[in-house]
PDB file of N, CA and C in Angstrom:
ATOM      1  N   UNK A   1      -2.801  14.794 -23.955  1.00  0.00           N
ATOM      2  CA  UNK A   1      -2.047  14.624 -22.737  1.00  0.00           C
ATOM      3  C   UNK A   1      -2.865  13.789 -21.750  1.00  0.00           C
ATOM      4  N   UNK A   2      -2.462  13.009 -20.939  1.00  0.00           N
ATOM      5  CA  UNK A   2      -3.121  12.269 -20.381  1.00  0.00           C
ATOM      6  C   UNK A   2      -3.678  13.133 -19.076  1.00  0.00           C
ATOM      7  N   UNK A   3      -4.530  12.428 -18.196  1.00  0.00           N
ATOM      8  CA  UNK A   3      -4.696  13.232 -17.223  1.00  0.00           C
ATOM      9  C   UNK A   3      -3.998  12.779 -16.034  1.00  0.00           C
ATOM     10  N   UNK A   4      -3.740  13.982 -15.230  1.00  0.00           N
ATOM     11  CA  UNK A   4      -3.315  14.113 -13.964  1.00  0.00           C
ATOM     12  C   UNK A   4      -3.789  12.782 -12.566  1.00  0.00           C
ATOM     13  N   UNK A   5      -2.256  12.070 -12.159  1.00  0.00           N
ATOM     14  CA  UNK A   5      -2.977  11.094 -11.697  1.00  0.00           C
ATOM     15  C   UNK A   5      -2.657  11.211  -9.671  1.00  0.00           C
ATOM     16  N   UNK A   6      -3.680  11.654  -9.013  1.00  0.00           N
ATOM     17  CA  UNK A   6      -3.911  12.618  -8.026  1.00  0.00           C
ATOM     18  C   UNK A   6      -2.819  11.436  -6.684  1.00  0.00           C
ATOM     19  N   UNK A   7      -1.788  12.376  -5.986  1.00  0.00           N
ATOM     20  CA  UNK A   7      -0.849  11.416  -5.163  1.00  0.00           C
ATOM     21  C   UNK A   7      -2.469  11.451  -3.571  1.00  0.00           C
ATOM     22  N   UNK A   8      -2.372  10.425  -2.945  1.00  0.00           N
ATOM     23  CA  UNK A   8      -3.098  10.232  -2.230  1.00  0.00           C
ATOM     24  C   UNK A   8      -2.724   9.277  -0.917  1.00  0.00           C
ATOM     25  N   UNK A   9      -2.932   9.819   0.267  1.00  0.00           N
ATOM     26  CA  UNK A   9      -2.861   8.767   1.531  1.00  0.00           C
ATOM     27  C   UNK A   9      -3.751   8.215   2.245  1.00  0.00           C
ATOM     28  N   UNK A  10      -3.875   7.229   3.082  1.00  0.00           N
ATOM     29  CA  UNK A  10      -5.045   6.348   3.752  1.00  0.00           C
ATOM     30  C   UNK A  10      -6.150   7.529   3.971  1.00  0.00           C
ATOM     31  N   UNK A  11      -5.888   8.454   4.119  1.00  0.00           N
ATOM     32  CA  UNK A  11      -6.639   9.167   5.016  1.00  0.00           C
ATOM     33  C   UNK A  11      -8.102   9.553   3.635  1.00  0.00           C
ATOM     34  N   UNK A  12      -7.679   9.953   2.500  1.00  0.00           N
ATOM     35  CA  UNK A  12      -8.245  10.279   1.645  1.00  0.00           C
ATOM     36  C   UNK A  12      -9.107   9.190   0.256  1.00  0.00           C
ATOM     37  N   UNK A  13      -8.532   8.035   0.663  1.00  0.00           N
ATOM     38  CA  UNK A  13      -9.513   7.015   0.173  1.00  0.00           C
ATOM     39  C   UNK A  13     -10.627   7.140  -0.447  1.00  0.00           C
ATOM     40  N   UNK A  14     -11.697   7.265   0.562  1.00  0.00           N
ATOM     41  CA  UNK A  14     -13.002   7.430   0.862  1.00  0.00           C
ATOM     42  C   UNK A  14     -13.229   8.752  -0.862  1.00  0.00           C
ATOM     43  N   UNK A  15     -12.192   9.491  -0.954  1.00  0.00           N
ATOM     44  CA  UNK A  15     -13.039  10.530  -1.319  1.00  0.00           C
ATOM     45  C   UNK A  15     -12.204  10.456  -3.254  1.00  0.00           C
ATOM     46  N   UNK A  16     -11.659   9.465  -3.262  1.00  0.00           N
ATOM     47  CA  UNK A  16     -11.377   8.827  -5.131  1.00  0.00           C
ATOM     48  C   UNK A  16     -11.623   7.676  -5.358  1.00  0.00           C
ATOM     49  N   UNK A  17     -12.283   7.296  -4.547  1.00  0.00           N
ATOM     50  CA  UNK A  17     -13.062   5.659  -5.279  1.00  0.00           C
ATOM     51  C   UNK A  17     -13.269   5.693  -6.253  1.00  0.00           C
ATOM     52  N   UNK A  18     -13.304   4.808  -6.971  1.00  0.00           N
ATOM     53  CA  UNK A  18     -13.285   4.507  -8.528  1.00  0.00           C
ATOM     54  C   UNK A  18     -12.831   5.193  -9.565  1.00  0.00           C
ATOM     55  N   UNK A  19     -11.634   6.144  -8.721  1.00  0.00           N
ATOM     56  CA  UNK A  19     -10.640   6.417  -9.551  1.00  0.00           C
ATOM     57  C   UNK A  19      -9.454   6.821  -9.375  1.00  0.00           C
ATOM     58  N   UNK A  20      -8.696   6.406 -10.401  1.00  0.00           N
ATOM     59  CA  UNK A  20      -6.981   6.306 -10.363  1.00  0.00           C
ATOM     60  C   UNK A  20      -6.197   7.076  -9.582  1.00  0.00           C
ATOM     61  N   UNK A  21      -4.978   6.039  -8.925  1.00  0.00           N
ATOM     62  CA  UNK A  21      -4.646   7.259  -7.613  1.00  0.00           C
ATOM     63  C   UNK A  21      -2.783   6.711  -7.692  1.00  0.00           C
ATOM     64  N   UNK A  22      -2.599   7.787  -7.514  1.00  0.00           N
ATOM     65  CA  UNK A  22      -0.806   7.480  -6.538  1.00  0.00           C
ATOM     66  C   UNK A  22      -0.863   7.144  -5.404  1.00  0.00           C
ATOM     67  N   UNK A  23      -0.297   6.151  -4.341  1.00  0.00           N
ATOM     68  CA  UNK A  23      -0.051   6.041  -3.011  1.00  0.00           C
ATOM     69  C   UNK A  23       1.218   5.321  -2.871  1.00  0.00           C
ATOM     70  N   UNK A  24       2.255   6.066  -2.168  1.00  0.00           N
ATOM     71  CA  UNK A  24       3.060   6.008  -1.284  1.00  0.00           C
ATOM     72  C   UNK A  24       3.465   5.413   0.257  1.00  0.00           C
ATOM     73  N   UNK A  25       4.140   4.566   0.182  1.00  0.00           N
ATOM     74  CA  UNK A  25       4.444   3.550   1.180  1.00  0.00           C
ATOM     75  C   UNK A  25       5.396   2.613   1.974  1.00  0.00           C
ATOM     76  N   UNK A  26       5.134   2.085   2.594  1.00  0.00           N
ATOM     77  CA  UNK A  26       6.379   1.243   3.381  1.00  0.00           C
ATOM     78  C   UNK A  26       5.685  -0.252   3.374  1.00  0.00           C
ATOM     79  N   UNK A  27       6.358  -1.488   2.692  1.00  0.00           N
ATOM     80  CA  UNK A  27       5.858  -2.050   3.073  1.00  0.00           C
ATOM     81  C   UNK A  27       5.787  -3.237   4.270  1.00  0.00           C
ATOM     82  N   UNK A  28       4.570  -3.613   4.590  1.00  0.00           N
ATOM     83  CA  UNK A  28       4.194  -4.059   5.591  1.00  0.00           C
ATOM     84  C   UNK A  28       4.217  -5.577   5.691  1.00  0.00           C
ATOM     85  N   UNK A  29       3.554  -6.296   4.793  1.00  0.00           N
ATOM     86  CA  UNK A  29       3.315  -7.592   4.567  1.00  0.00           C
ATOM     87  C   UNK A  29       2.980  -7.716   3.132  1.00  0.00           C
ATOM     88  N   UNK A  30       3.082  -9.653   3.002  1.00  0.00           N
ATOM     89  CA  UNK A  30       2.612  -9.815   1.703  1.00  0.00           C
ATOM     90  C   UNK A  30       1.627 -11.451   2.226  1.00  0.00           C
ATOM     91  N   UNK A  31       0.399 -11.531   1.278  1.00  0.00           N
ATOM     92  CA  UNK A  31      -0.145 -12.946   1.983  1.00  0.00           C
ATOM     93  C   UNK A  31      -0.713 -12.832   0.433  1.00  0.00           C
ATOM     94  N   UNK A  32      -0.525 -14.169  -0.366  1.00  0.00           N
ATOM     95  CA  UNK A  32      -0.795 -14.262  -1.791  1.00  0.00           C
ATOM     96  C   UNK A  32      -0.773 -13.171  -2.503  1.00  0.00           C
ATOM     97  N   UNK A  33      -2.058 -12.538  -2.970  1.00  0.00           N
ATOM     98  CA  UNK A  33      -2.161 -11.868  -4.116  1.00  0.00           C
ATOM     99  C   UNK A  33      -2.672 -10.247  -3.504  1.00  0.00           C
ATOM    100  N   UNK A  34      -1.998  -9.965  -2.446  1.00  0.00           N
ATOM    101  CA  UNK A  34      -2.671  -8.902  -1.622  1.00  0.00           C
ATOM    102  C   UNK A  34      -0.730  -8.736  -0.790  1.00  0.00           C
ATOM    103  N   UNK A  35      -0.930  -7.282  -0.680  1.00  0.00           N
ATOM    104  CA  UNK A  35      -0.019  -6.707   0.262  1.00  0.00           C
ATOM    105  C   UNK A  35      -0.402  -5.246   0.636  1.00  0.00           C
ATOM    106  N   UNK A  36       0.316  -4.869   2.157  1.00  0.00           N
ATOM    107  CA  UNK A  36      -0.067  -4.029   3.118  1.00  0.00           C
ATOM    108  C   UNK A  36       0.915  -3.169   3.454  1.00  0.00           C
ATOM    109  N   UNK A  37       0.262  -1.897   2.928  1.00  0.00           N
ATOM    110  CA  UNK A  37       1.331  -0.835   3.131  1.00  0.00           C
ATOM    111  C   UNK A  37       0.821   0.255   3.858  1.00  0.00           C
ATOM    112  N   UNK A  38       1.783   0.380   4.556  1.00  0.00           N
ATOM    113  CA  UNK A  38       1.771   1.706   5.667  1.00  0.00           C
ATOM    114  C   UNK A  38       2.022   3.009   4.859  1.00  0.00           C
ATOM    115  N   UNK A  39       0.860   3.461   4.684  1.00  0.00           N
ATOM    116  CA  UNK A  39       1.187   4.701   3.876  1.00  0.00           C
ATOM    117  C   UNK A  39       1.450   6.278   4.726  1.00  0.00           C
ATOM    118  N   UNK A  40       1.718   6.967   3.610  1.00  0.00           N
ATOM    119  CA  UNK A  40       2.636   8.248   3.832  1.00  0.00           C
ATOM    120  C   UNK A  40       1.987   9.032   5.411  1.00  0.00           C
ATOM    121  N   UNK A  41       0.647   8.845   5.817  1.00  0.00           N
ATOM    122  CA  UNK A  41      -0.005   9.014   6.979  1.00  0.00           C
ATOM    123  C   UNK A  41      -0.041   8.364   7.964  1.00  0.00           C
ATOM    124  N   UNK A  42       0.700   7.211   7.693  1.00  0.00           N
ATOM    125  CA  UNK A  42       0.759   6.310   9.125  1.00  0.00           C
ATOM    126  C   UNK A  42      -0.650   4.954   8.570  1.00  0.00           C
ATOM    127  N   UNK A  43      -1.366   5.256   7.770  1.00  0.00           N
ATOM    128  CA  UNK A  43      -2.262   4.480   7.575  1.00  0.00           C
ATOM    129  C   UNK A  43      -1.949   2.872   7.017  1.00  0.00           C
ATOM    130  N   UNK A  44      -2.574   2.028   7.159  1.00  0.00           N
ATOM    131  CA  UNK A  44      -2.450   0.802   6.615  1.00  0.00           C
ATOM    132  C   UNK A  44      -3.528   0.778   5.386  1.00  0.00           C
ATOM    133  N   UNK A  45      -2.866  -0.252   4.174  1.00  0.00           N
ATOM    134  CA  UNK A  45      -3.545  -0.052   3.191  1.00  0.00           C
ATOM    135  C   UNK A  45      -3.355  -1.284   2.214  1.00  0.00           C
ATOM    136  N   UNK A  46      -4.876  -1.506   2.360  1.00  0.00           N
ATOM    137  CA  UNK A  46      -4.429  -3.109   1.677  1.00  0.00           C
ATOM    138  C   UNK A  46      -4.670  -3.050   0.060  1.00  0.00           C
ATOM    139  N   UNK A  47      -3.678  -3.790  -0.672  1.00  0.00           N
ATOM    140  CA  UNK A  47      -3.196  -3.207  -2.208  1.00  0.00           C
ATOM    141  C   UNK A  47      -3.609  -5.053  -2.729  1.00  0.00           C
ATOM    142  N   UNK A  48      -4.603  -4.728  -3.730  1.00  0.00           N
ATOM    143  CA  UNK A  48      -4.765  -5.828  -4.595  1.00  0.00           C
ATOM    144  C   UNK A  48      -3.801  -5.875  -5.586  1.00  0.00           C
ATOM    145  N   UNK A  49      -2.399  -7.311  -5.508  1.00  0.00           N
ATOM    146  CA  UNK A  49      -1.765  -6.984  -6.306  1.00  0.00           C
ATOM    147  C   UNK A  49      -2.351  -7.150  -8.233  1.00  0.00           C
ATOM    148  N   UNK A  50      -1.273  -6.996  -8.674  1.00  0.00           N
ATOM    149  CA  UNK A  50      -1.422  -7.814  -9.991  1.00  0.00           C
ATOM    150  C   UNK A  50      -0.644  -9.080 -10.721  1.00  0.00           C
ATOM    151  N   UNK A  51      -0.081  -9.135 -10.110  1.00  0.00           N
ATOM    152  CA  UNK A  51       0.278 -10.603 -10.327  1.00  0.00           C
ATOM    153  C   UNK A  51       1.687 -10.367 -10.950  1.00  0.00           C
ATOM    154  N   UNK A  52       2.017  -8.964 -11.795  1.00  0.00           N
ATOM    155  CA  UNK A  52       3.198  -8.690 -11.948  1.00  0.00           C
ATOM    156  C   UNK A  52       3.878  -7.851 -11.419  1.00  0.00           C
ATOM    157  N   UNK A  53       3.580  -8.018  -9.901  1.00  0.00           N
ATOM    158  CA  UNK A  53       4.350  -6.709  -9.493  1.00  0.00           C
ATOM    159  C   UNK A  53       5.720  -7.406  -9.035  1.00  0.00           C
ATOM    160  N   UNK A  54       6.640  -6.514  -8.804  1.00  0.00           N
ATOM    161  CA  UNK A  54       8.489  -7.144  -8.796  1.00  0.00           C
ATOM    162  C   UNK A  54       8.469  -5.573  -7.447  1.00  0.00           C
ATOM    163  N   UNK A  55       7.500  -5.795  -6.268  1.00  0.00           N
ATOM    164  CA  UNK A  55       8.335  -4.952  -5.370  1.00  0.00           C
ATOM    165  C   UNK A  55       9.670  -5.899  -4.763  1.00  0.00           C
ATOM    166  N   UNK A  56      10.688  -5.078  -4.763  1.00  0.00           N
ATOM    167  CA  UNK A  56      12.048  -5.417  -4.071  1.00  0.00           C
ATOM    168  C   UNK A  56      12.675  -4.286  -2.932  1.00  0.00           C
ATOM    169  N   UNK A  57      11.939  -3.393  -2.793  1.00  0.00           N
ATOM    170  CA  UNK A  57      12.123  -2.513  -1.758  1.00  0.00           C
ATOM    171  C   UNK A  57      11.465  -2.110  -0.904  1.00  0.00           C
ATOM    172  N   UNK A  58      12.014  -1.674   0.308  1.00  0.00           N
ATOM    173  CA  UNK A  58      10.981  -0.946   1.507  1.00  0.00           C
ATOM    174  C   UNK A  58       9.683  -0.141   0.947  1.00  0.00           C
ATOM    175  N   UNK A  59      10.119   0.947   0.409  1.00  0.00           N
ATOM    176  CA  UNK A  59       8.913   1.378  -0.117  1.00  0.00           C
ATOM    177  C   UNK A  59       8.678   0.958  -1.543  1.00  0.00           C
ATOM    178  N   UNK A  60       7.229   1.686  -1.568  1.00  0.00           N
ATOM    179  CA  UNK A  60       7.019   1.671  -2.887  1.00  0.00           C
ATOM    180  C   UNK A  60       5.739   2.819  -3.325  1.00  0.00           C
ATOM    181  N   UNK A  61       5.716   2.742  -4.766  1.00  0.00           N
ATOM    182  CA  UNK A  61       4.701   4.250  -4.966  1.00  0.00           C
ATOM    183  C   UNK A  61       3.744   3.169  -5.427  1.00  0.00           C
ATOM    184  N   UNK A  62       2.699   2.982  -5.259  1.00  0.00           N
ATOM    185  CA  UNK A  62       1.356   1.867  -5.937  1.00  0.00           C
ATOM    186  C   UNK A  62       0.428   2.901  -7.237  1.00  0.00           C
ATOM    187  N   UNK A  63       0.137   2.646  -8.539  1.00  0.00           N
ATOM    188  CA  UNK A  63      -0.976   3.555  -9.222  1.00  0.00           C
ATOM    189  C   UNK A  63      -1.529   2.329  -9.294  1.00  0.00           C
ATOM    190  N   UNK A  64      -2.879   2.473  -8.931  1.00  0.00           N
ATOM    191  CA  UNK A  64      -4.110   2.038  -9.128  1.00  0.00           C
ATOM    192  C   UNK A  64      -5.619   2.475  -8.911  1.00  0.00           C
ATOM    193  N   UNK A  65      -6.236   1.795  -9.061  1.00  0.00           N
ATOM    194  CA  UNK A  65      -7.425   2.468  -8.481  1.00  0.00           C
ATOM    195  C   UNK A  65      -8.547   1.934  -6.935  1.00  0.00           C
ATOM    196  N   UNK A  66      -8.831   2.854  -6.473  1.00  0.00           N
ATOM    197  CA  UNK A  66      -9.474   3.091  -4.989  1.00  0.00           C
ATOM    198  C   UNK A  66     -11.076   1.726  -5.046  1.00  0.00           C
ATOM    199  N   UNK A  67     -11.221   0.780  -5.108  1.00  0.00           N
ATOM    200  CA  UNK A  67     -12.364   0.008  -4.687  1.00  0.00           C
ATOM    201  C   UNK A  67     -13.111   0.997  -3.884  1.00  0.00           C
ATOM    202  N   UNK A  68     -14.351   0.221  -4.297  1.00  0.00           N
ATOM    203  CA  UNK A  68     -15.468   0.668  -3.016  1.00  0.00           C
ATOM    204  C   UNK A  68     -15.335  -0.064  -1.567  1.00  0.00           C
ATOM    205  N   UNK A  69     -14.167  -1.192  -1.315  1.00  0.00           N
ATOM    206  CA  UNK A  69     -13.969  -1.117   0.131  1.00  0.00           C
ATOM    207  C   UNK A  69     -12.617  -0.561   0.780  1.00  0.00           C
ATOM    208  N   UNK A  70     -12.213   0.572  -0.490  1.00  0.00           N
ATOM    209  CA  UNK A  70     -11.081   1.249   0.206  1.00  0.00           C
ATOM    210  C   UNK A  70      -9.930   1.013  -0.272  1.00  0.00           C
ATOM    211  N   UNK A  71      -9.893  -0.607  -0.307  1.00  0.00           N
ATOM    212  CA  UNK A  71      -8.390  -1.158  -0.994  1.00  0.00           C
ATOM    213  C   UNK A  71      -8.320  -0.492  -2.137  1.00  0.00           C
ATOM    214  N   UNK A  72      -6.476  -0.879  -2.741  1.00  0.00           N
ATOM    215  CA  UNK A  72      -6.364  -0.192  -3.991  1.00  0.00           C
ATOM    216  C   UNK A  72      -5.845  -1.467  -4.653  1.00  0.00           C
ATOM    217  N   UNK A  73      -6.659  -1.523  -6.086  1.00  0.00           N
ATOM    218  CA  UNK A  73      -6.277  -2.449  -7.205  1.00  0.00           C
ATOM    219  C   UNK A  73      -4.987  -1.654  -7.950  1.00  0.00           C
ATOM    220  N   UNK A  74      -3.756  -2.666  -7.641  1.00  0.00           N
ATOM    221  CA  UNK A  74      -2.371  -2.430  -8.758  1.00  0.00           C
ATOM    222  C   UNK A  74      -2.633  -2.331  -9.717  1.00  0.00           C
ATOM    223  N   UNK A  75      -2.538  -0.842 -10.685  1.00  0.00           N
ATOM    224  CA  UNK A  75      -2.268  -0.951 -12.263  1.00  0.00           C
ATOM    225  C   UNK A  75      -0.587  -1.237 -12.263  1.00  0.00           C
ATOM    226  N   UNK A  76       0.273  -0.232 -11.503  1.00  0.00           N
ATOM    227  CA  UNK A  76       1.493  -0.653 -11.634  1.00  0.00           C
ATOM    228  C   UNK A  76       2.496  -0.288 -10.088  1.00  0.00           C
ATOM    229  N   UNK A  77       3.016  -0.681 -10.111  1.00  0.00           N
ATOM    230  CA  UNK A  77       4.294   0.122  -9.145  1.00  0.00           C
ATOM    231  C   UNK A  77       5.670   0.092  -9.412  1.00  0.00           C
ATOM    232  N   UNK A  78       5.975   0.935  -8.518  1.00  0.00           N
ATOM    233  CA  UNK A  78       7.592   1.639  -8.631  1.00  0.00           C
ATOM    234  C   UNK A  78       8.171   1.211  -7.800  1.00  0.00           C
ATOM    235  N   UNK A  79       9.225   0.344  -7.127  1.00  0.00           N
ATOM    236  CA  UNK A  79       9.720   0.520  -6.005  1.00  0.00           C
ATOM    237  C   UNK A  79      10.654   2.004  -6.037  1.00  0.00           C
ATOM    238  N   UNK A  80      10.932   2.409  -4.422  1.00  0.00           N
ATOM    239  CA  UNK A  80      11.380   3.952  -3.778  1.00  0.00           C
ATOM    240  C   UNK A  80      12.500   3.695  -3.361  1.00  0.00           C
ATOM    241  N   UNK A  81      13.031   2.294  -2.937  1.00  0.00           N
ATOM    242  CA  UNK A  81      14.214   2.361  -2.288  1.00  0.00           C
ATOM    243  C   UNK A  81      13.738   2.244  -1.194  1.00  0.00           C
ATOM    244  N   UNK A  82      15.130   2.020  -0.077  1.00  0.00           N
ATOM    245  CA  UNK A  82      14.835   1.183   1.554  1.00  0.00           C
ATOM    246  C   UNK A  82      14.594   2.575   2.676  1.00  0.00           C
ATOM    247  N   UNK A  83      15.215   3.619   1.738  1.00  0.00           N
ATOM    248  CA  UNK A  83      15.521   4.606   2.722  1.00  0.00           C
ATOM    249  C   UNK A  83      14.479   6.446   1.654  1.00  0.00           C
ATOM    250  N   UNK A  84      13.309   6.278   2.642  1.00  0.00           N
ATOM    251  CA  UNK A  84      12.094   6.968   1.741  1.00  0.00           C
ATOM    252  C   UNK A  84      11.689   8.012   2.464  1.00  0.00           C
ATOM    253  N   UNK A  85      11.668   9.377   3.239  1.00  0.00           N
ATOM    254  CA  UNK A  85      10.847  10.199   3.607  1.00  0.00           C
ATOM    255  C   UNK A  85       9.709  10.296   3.309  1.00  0.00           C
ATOM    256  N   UNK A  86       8.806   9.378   4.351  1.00  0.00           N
ATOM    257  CA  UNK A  86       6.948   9.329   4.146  1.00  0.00           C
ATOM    258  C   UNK A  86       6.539  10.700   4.444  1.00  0.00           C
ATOM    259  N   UNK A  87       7.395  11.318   5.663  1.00  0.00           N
ATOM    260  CA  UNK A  87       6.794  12.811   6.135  1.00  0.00           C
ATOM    261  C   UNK A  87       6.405  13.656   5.100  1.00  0.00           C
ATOM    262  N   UNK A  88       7.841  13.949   4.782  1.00  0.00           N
ATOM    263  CA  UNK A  88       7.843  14.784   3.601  1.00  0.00           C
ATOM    264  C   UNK A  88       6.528  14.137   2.362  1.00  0.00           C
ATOM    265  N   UNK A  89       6.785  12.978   1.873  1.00  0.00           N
ATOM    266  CA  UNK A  89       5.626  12.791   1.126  1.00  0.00           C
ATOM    267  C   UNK A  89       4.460  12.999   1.630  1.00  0.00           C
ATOM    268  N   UNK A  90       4.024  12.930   2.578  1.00  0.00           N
ATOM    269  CA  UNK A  90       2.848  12.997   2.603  1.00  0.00           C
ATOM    270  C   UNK A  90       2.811  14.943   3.315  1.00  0.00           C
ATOM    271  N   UNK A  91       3.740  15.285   3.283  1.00  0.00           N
ATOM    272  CA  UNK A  91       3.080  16.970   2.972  1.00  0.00           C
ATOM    273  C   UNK A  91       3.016  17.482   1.925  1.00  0.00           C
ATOM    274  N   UNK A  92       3.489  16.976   0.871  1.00  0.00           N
ATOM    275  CA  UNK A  92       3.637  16.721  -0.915  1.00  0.00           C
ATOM    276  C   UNK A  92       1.779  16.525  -0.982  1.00  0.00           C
ATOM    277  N   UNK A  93       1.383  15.584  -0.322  1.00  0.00           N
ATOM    278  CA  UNK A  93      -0.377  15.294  -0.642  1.00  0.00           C
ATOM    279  C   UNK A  93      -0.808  16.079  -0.069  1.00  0.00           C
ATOM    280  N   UNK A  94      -0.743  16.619   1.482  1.00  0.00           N
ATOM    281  CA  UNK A  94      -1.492  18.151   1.897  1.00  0.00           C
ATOM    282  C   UNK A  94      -1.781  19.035   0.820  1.00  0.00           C
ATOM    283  N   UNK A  95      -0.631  19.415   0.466  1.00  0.00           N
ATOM    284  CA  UNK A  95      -0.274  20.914  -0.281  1.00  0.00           C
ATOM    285  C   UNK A  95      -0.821  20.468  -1.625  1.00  0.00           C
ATOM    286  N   UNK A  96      -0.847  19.178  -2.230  1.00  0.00           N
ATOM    287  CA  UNK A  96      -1.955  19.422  -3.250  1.00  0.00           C
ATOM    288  C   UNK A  96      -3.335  18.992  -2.868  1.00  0.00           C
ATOM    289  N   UNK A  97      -3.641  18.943  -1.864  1.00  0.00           N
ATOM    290  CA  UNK A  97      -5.010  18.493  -2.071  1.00  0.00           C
ATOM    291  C   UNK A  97      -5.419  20.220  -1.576  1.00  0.00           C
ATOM    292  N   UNK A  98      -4.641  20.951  -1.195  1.00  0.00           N
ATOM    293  CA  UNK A  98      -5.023  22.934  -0.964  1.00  0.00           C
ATOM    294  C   UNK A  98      -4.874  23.390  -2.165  1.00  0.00           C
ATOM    295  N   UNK A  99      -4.205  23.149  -2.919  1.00  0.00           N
ATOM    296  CA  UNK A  99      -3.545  23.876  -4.239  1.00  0.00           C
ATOM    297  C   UNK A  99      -3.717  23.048  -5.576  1.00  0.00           C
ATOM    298  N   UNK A 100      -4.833  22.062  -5.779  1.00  0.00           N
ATOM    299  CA  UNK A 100      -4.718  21.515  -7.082  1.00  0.00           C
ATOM    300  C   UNK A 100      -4.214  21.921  -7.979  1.00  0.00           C
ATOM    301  N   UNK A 101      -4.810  22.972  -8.317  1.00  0.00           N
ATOM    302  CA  UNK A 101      -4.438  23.399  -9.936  1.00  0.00           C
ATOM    303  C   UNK A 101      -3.009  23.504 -10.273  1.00  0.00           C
ATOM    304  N   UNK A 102      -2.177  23.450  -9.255  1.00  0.00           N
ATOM    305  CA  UNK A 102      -0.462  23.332  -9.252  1.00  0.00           C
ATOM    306  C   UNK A 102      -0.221  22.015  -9.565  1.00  0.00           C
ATOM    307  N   UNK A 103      -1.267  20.820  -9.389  1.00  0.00           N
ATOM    308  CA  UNK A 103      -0.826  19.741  -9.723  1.00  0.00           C
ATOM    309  C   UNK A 103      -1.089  19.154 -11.085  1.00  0.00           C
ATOM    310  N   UNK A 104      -2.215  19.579 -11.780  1.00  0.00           N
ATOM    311  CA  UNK A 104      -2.998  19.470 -13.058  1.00  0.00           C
ATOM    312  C   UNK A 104      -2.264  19.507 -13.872  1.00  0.00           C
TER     313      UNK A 104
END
């Protein structure tokens, strides 16, 4: 089974660097090979794309992984649709970052 791939917001960065993460978002901008999403905390978050990403919606869910300057490198994304409850998502990341083992 593969492992558990941990949902995460700006705020928590710092603490999965160099490794694989969910983040949740609105997006913000796009300038070449880089785009900026306002994630589930209000945070801004700059996403190294991959060259195949096809976002077409407001939000989107990003898996990749956390750099050592914070940004997140695209393995893939999902678009969410135009109309996304960040609140709610991001009390979805509270409650597991209290309760892991519910997420494992």
């Amino acid at each position: 089974m593969d492992k558990p791939t941990p949902r995460i917001n700006s705020k928590l960065r710092e603490k999965y660097v160099g490794r694989t993460i969910r983040i949740t978002g609105k997006v913000v901008s796009f300038a070449g090979d880089t785009a900026v999403l306002s994630a589930s905390d209000g945070g801004q978050v700059l996403v190294q794309l991959n060259g195949e990403s096809q976002w077409g919606t407001d939000y989107v869910e990003v898996i990749g992984q956390v750099e050592s300057d914070f940004n997140i490198r695209e393995f893939k994304s999902t678009n969410l649709g135009n109309n996304f409850d960040l609140a709610l998502a991001d009390r979805v990341i509270e409650f597991s970052q209290k309760c892991p083992e519910l997420f494992d």
